[in-house]
N, C-alpha and C. Protein backbone atom coordinates (compact mmCIF):
# COMPACT_ATOMS: atom_id res chain seq x y z
N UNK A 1 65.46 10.63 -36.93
CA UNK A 1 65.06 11.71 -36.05
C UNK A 1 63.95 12.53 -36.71
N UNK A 2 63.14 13.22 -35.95
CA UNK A 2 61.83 13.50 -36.16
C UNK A 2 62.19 15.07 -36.71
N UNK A 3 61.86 15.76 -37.67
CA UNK A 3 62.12 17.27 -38.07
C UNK A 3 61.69 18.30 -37.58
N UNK A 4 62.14 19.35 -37.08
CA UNK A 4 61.60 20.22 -36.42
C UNK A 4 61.04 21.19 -37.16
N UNK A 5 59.85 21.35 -36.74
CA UNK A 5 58.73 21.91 -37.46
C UNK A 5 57.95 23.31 -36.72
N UNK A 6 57.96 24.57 -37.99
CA UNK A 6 57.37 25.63 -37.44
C UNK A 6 56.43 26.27 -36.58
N UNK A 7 55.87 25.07 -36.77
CA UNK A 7 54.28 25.39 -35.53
C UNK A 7 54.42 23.76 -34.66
N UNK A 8 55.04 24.14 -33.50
CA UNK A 8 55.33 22.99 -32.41
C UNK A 8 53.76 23.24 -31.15
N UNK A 9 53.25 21.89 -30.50
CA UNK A 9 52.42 22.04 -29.93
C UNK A 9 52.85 22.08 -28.81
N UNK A 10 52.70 22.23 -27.08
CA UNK A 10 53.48 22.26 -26.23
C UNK A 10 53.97 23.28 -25.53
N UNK A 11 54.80 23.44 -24.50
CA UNK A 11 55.06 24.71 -23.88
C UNK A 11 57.04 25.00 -24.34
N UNK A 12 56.74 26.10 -23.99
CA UNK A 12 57.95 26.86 -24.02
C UNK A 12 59.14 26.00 -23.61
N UNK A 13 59.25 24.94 -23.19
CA UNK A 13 60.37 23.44 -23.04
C UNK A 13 60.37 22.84 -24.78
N UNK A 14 59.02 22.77 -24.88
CA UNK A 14 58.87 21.75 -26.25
C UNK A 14 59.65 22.63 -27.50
N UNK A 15 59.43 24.08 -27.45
CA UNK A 15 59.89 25.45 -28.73
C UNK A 15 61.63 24.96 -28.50
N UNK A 16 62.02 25.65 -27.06
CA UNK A 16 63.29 25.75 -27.38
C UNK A 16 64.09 24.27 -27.82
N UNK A 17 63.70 23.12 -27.12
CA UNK A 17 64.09 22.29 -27.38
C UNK A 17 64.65 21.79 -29.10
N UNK A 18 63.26 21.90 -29.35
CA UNK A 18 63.40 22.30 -30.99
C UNK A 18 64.01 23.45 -32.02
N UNK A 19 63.39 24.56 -31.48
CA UNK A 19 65.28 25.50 -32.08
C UNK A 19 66.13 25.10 -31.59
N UNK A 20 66.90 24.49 -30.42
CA UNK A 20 68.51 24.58 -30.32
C UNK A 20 68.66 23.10 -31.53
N UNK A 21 68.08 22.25 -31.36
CA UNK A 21 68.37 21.09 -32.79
C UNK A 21 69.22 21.92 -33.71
N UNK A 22 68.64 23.44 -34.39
CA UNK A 22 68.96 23.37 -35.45
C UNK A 22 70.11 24.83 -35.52
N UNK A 23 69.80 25.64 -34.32
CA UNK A 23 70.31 27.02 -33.84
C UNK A 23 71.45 26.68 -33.37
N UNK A 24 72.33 25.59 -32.36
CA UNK A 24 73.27 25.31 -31.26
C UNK A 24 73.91 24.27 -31.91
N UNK A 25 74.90 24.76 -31.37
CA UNK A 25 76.51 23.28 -31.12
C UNK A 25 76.65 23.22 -29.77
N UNK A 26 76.84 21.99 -29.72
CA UNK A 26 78.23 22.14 -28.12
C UNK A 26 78.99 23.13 -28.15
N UNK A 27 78.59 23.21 -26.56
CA UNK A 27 80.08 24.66 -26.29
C UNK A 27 79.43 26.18 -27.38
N UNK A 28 78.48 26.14 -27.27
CA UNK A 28 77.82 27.66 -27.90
C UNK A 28 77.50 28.17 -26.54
N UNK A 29 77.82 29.72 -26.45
CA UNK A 29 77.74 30.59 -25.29
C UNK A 29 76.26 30.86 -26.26
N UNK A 30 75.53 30.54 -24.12
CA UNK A 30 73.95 31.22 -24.54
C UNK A 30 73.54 31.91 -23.39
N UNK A 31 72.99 33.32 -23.72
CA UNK A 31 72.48 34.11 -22.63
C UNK A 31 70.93 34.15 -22.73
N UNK A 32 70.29 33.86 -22.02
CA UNK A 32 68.99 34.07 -21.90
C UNK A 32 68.43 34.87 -20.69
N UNK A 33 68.56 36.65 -21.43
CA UNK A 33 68.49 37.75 -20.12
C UNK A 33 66.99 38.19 -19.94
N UNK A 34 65.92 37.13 -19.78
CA UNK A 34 64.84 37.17 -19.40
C UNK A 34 64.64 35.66 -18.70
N UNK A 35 65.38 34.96 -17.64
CA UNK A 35 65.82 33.48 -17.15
C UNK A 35 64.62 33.15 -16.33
N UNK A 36 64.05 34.04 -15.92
CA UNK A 36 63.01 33.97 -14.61
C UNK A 36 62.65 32.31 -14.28
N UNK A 37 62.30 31.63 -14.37
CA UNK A 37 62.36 30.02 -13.56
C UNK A 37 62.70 29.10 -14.35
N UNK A 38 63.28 29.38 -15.65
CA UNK A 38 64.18 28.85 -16.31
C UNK A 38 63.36 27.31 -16.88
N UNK A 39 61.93 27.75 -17.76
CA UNK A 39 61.24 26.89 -17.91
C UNK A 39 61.39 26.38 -19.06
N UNK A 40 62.09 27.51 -20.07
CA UNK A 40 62.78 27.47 -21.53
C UNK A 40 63.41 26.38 -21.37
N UNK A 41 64.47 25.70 -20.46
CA UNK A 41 65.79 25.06 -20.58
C UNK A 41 65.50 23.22 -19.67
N UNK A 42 64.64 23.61 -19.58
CA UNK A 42 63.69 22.19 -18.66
C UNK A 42 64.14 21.07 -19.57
N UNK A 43 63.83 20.69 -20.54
CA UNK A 43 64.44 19.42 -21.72
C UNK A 43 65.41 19.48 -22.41
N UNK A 44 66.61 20.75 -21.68
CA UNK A 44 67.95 20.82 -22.74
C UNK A 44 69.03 20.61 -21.92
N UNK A 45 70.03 19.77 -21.91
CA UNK A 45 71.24 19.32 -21.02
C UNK A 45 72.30 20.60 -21.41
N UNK A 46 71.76 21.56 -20.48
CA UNK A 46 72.85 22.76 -20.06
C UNK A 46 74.19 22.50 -20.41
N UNK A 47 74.68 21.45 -19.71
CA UNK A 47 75.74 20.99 -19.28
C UNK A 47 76.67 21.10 -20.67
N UNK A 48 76.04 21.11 -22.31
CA UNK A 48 76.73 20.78 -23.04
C UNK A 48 77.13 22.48 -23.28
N UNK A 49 76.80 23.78 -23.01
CA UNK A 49 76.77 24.66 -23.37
C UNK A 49 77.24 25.79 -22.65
N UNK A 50 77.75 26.62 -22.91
CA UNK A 50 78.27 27.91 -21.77
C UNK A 50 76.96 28.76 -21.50
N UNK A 51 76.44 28.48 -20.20
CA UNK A 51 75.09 29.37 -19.97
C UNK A 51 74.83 30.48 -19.08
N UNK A 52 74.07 31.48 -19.27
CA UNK A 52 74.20 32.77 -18.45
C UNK A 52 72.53 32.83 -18.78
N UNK A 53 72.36 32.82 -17.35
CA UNK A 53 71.18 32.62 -16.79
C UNK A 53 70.65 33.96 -15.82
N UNK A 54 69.92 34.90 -16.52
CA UNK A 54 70.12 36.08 -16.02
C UNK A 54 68.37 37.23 -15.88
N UNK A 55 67.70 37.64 -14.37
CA UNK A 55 66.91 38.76 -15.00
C UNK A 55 66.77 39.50 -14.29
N UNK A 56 65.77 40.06 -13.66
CA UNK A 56 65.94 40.97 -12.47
C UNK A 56 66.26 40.52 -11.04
N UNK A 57 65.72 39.41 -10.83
CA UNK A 57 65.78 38.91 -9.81
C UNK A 57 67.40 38.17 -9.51
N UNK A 58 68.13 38.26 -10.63
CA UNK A 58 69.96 38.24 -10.26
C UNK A 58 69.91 39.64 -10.49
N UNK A 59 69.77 40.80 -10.63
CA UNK A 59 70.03 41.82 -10.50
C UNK A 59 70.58 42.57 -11.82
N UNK A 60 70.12 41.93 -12.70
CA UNK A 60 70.38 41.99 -14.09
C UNK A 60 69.05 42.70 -14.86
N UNK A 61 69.14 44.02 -15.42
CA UNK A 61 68.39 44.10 -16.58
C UNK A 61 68.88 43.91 -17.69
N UNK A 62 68.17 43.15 -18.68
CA UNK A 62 67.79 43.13 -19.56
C UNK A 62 68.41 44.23 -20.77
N UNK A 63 68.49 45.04 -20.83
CA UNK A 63 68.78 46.92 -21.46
C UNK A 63 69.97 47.07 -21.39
N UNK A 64 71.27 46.19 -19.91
CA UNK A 64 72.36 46.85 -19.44
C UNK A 64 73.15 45.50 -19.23
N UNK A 65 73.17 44.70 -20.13
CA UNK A 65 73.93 43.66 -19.57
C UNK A 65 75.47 43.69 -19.11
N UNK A 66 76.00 42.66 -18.35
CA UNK A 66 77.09 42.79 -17.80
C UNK A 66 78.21 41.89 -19.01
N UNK A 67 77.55 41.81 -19.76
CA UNK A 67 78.55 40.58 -21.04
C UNK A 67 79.40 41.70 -21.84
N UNK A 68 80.59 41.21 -22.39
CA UNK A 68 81.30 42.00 -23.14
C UNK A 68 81.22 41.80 -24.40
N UNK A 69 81.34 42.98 -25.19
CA UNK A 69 80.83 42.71 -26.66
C UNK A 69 81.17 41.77 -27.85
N UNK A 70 80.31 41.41 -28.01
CA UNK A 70 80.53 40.71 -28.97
C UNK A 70 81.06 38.97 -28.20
N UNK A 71 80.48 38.76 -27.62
CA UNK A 71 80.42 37.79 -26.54
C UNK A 71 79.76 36.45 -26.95
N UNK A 72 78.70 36.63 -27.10
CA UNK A 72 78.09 35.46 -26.68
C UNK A 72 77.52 34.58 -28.35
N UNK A 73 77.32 33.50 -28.45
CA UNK A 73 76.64 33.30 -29.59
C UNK A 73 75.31 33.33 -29.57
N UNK A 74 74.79 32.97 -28.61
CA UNK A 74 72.97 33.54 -28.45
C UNK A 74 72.50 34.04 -27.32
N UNK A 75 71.17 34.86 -27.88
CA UNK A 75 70.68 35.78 -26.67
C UNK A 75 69.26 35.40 -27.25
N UNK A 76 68.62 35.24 -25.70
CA UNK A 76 67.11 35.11 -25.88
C UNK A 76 66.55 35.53 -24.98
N UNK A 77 65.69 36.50 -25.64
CA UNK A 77 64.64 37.45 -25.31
C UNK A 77 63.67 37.40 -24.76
N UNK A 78 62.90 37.20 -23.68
CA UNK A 78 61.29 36.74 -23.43
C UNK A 78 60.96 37.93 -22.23
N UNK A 79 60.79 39.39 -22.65
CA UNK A 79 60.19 39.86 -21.62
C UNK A 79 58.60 39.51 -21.84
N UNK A 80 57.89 40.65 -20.40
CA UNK A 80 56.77 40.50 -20.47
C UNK A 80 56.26 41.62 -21.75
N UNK A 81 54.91 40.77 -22.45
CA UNK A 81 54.61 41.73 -23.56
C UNK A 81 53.12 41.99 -23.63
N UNK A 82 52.62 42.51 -22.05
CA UNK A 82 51.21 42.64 -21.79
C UNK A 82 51.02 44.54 -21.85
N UNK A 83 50.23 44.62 -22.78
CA UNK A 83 50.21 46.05 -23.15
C UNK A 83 49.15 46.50 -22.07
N UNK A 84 48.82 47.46 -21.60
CA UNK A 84 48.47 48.59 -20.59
C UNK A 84 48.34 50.17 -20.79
N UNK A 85 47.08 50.49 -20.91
CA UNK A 85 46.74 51.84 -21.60
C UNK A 85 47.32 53.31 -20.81
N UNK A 86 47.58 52.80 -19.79
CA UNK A 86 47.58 54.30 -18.42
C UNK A 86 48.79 53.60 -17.09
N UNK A 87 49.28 55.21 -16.89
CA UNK A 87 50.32 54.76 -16.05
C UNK A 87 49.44 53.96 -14.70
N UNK A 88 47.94 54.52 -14.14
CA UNK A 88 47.59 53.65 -13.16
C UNK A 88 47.41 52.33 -13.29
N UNK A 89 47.86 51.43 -14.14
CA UNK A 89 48.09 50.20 -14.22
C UNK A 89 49.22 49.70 -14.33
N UNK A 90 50.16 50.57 -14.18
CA UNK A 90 51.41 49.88 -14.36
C UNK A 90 51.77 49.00 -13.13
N UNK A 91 51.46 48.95 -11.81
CA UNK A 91 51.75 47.61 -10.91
C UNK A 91 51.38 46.44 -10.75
N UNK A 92 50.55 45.97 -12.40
CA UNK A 92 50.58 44.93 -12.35
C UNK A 92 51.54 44.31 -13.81
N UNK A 93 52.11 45.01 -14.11
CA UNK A 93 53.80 44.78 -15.12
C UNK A 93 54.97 45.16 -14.37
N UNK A 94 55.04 46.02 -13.27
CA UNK A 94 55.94 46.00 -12.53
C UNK A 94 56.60 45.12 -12.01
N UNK A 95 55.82 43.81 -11.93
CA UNK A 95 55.99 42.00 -11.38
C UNK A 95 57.08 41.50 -12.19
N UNK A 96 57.10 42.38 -14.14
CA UNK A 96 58.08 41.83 -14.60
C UNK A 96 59.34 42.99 -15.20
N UNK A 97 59.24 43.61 -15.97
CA UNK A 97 60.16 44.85 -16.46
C UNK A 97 59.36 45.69 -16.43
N UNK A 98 58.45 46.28 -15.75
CA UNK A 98 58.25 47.46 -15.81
C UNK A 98 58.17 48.27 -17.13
N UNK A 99 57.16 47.10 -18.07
CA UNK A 99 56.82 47.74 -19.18
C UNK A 99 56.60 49.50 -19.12
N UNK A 100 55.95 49.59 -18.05
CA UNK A 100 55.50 51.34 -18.11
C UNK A 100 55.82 52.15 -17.32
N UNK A 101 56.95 51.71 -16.59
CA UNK A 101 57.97 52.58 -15.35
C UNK A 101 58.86 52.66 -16.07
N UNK A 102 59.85 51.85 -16.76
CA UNK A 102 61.29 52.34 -16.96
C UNK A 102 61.56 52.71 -18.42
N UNK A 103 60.32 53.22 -19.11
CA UNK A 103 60.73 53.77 -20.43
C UNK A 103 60.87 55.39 -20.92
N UNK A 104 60.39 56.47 -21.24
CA UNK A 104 60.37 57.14 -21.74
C UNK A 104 59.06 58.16 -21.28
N UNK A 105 59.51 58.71 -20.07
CA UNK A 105 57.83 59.42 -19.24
C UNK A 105 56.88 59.40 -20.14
N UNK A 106 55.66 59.46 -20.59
CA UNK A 106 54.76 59.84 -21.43
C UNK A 106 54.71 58.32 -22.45
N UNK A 107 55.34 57.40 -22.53
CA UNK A 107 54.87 56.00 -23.08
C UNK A 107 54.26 54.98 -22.65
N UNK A 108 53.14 54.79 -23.48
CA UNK A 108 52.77 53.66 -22.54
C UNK A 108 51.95 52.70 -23.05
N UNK A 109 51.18 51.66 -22.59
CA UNK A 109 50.55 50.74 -23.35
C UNK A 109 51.47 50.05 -24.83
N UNK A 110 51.17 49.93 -26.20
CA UNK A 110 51.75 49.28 -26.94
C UNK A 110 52.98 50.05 -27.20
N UNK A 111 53.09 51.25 -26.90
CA UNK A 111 54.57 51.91 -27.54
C UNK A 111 55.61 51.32 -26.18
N UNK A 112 55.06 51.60 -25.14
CA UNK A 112 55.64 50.83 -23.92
C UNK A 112 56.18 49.53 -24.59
N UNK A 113 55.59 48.43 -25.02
CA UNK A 113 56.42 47.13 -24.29
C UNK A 113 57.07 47.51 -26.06
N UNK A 114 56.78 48.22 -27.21
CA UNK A 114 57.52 47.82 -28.52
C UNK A 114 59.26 48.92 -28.04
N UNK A 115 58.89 49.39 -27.02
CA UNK A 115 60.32 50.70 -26.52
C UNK A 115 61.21 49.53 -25.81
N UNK A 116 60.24 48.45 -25.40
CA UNK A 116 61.19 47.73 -24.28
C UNK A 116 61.90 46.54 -25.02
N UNK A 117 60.81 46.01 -25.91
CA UNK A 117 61.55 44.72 -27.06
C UNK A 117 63.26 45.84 -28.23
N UNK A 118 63.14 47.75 -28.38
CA UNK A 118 63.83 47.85 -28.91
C UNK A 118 64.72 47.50 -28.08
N UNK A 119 64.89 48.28 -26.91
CA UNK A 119 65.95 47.96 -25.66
C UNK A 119 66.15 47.25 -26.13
N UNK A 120 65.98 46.43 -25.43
CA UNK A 120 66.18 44.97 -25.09
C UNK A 120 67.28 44.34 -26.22
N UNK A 121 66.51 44.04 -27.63
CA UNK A 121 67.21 43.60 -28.91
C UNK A 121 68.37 44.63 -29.37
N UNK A 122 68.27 45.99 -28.42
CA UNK A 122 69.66 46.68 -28.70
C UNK A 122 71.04 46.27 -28.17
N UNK A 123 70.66 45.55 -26.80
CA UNK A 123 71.51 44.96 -26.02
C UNK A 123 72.25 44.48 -26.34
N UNK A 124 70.90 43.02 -26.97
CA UNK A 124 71.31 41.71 -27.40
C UNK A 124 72.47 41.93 -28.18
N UNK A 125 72.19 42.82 -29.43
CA UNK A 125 72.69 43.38 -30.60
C UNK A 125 74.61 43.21 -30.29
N UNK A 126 74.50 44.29 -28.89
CA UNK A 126 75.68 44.47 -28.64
C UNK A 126 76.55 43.49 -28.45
N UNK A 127 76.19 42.33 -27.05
CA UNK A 127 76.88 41.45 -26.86
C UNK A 127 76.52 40.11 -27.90
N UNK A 128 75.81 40.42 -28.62
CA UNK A 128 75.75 38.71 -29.62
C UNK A 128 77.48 39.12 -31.00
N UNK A 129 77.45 37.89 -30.95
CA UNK A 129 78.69 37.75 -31.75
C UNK A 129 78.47 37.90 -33.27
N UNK A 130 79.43 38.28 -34.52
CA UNK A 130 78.66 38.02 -35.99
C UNK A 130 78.60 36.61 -35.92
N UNK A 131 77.38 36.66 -36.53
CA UNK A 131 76.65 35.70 -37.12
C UNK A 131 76.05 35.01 -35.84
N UNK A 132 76.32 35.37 -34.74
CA UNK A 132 74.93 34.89 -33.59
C UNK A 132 73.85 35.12 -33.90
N UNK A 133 72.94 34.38 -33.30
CA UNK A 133 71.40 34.37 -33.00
C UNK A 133 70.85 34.79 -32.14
N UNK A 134 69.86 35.64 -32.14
CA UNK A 134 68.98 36.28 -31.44
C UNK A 134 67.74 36.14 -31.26
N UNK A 135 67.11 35.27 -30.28
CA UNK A 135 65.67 34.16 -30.33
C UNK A 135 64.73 35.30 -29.38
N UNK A 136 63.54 35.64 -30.14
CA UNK A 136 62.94 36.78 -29.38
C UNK A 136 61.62 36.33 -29.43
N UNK A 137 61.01 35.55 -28.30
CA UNK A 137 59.51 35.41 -28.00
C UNK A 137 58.56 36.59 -27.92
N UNK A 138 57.33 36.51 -28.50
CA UNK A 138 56.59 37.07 -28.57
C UNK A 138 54.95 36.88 -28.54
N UNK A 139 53.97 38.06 -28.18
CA UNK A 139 52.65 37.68 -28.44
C UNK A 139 51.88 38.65 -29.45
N UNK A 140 51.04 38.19 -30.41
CA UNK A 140 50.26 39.38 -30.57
C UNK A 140 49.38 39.51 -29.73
N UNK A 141 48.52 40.85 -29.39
CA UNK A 141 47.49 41.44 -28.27
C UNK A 141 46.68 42.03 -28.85
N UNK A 142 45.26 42.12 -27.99
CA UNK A 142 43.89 42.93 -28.16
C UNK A 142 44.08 43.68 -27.33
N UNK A 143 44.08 45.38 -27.53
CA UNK A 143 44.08 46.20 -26.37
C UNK A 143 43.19 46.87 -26.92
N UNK A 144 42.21 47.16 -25.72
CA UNK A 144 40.81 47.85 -26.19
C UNK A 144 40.04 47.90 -27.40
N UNK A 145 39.85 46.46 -27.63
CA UNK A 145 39.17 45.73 -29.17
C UNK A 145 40.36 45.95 -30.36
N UNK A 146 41.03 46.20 -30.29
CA UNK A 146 42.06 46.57 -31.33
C UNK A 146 43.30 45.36 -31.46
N UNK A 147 43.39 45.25 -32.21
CA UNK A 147 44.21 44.35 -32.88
C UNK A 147 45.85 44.57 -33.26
N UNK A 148 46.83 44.10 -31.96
CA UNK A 148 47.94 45.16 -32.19
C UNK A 148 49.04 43.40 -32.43
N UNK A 149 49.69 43.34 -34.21
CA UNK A 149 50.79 42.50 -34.36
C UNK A 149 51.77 42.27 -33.66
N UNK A 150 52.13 42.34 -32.32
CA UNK A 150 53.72 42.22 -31.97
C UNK A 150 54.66 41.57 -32.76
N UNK A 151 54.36 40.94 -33.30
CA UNK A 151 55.46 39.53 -34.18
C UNK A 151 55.79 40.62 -35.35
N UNK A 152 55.05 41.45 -36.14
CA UNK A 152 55.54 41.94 -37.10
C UNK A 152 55.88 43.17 -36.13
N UNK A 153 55.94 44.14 -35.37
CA UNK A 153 56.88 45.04 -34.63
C UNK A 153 58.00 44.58 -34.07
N UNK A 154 57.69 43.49 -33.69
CA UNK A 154 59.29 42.85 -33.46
C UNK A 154 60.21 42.35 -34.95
N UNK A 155 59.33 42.06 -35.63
CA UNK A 155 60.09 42.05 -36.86
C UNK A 155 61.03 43.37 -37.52
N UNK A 156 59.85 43.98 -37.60
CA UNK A 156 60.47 45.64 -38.20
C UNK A 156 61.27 46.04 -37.17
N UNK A 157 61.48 45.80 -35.82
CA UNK A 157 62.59 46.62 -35.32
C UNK A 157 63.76 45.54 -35.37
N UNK A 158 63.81 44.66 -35.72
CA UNK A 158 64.85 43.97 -36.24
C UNK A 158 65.40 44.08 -37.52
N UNK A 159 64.80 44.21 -38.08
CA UNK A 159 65.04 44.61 -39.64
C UNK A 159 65.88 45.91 -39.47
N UNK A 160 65.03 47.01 -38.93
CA UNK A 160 65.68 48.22 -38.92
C UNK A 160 67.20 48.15 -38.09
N UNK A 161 67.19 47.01 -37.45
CA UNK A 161 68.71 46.89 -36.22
C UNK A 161 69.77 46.27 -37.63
N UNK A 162 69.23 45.82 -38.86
CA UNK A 162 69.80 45.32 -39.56
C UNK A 162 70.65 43.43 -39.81
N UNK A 163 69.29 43.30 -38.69
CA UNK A 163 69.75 41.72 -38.51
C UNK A 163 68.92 40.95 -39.20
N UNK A 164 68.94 39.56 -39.94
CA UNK A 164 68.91 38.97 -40.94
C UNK A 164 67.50 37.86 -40.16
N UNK A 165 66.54 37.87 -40.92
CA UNK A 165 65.44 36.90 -40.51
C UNK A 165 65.75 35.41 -41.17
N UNK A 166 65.88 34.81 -40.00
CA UNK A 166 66.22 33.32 -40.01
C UNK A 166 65.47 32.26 -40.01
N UNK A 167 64.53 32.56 -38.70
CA UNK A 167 63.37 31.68 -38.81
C UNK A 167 61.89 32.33 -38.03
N UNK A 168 61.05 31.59 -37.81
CA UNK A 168 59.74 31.81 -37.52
C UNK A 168 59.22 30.72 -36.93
N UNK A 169 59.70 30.60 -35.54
CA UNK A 169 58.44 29.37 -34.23
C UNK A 169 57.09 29.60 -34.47
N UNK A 170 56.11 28.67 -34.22
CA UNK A 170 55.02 29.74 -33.38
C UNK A 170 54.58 28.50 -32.81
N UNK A 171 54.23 28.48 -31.12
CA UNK A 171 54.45 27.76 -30.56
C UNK A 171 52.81 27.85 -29.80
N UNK A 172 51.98 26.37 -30.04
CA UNK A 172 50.19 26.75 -29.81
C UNK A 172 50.18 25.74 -28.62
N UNK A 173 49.31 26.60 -27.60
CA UNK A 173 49.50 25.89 -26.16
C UNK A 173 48.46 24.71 -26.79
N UNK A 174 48.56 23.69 -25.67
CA UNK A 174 47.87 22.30 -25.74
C UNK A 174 46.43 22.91 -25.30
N UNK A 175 45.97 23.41 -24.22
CA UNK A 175 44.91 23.39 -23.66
C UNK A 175 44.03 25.28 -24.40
N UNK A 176 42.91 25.01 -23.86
CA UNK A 176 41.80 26.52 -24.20
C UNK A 176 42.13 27.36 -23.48
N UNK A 177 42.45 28.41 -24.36
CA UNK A 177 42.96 29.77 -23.25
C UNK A 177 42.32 30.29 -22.45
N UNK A 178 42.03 30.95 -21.21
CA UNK A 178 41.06 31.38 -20.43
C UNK A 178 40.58 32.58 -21.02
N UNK A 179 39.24 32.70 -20.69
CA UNK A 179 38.85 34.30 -20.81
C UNK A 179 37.66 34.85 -19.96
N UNK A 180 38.49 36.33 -20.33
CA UNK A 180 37.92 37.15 -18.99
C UNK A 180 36.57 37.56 -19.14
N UNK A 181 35.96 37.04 -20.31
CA UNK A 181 34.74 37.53 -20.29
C UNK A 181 33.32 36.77 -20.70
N UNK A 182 32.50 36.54 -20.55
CA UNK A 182 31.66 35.32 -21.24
C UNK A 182 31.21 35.71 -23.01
N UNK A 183 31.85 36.91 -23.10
CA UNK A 183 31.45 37.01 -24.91
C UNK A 183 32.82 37.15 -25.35
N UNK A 184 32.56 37.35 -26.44
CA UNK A 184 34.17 37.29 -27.82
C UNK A 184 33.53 38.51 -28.87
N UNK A 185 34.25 38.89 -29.07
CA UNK A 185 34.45 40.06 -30.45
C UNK A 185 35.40 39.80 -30.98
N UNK A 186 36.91 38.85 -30.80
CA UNK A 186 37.77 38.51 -31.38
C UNK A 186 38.23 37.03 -31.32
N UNK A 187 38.98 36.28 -32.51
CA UNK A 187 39.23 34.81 -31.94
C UNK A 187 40.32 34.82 -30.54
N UNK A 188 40.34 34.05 -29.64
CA UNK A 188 40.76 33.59 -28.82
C UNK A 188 42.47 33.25 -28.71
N UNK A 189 43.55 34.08 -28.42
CA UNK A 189 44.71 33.88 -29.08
C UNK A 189 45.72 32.66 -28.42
N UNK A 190 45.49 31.45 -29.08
CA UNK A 190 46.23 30.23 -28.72
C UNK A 190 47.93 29.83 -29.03
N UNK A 191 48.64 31.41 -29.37
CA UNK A 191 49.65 31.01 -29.77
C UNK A 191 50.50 32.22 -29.49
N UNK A 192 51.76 31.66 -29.70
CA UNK A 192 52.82 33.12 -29.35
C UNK A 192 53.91 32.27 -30.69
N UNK A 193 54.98 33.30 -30.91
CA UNK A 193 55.89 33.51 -31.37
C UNK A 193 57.11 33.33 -31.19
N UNK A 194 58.06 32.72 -32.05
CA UNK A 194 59.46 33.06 -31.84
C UNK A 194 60.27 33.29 -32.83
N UNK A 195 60.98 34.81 -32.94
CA UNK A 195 61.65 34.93 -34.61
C UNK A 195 63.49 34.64 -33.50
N UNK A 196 63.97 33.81 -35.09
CA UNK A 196 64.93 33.79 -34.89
C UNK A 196 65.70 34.74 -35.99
N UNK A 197 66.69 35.97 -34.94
CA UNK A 197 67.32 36.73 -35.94
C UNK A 197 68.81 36.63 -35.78
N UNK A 198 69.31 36.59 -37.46
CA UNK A 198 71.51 36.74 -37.20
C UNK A 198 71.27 37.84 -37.53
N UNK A 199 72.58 37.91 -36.55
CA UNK A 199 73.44 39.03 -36.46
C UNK A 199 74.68 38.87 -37.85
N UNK A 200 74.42 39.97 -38.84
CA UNK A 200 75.33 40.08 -40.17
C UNK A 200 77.09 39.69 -39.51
């Protein structure tokens, strides 16, 4: 069998496929409370696993889950992580969590979606079991020429939740990313993230 390796080429089927190899058993309870068309789970036979398939559109946020504590053995994370400077842009993140409606009046742009990954991984926190896993996709972003890490803010607020860094995806699409503009001031970002964190 072929080893699963940190930088996988491929889409978000090809990543998870390759963490559960090394993350999952049969019969592991997995919640994935960002499910939206369930593109993560496309090459993995469900069938072997207890699954909770959950996001807004079952009527589920993300922040408030309906699982009881200490529940589940994995939770995976994938909100939207498109930063936005001003509340008059928030209806086009509204499509997914409402990076800049449902946080903290007066937040917005990168403190916005890093308020929503704490949520979020506070949740997880609650209903993941000791020693569960907590698989949290991510992007870094350019917002207004600036250069903002998500992967290391999602790191540090994991760290600070006191959960244990396990591993490091990073998962580079096959094809050239589009762009919105005919010049560059920055390289072109062909890749996203996935930290895998236990729960002590």
């Amino acid at each position: 069998m072929k080893p699963v390796l940190s930088c996988i080429q491929g889409d978000n089927s090809d990543l998870i496929r390759g963490v559960m190899r090394i993350y999952t058993n049969p019969g592991d309870s997995i919640a994935d409370v960002t499910y939206g068309s369930g593109v993560f789970w496309k090459k993995v036979d469900l069938d072997d696993y207890e699954f909770y398939g959950t996001d807004l559109k079952t009527g589920v946020d993300f922040r408030s889950l309906p699982h009881e504590d200490e529940s589940m053995g994995v939770v995976v994370i994938d909100p939207p992580y498109m930063y936005h400077s001003s509340t008059p842009h928030k209806e086009t993140v509204d499509k997914g969590y409402r990076n800049n409606e449902r946080v903290e009046e007066g937040i917005h742009g990168v403190d916005a979606v890093h308020e929503l990954y704490r949520q979020g991984m506070t949740e997880a926190m609650r209903v993941l079991k000791p020693k569960g896993t907590m698989w949290v996709k991510c992007m870094d972003q350019i917002m207004s020429g600036k250069q903002h890490r998500q992967h290391i803010a999602v790191f540090d607020i994991a760290i600070e939740m006191g959960l244990i860094d396990e591993d490091l995806f990073i998962l580079m699409q096959k094809g050239v990313p589009t762009m919105r503009h005919d010049y560059q001031l920055h390289s072109r970002k062909n890749f996203s993230y996935l930290w895998v964190f236990r729960k002590r």
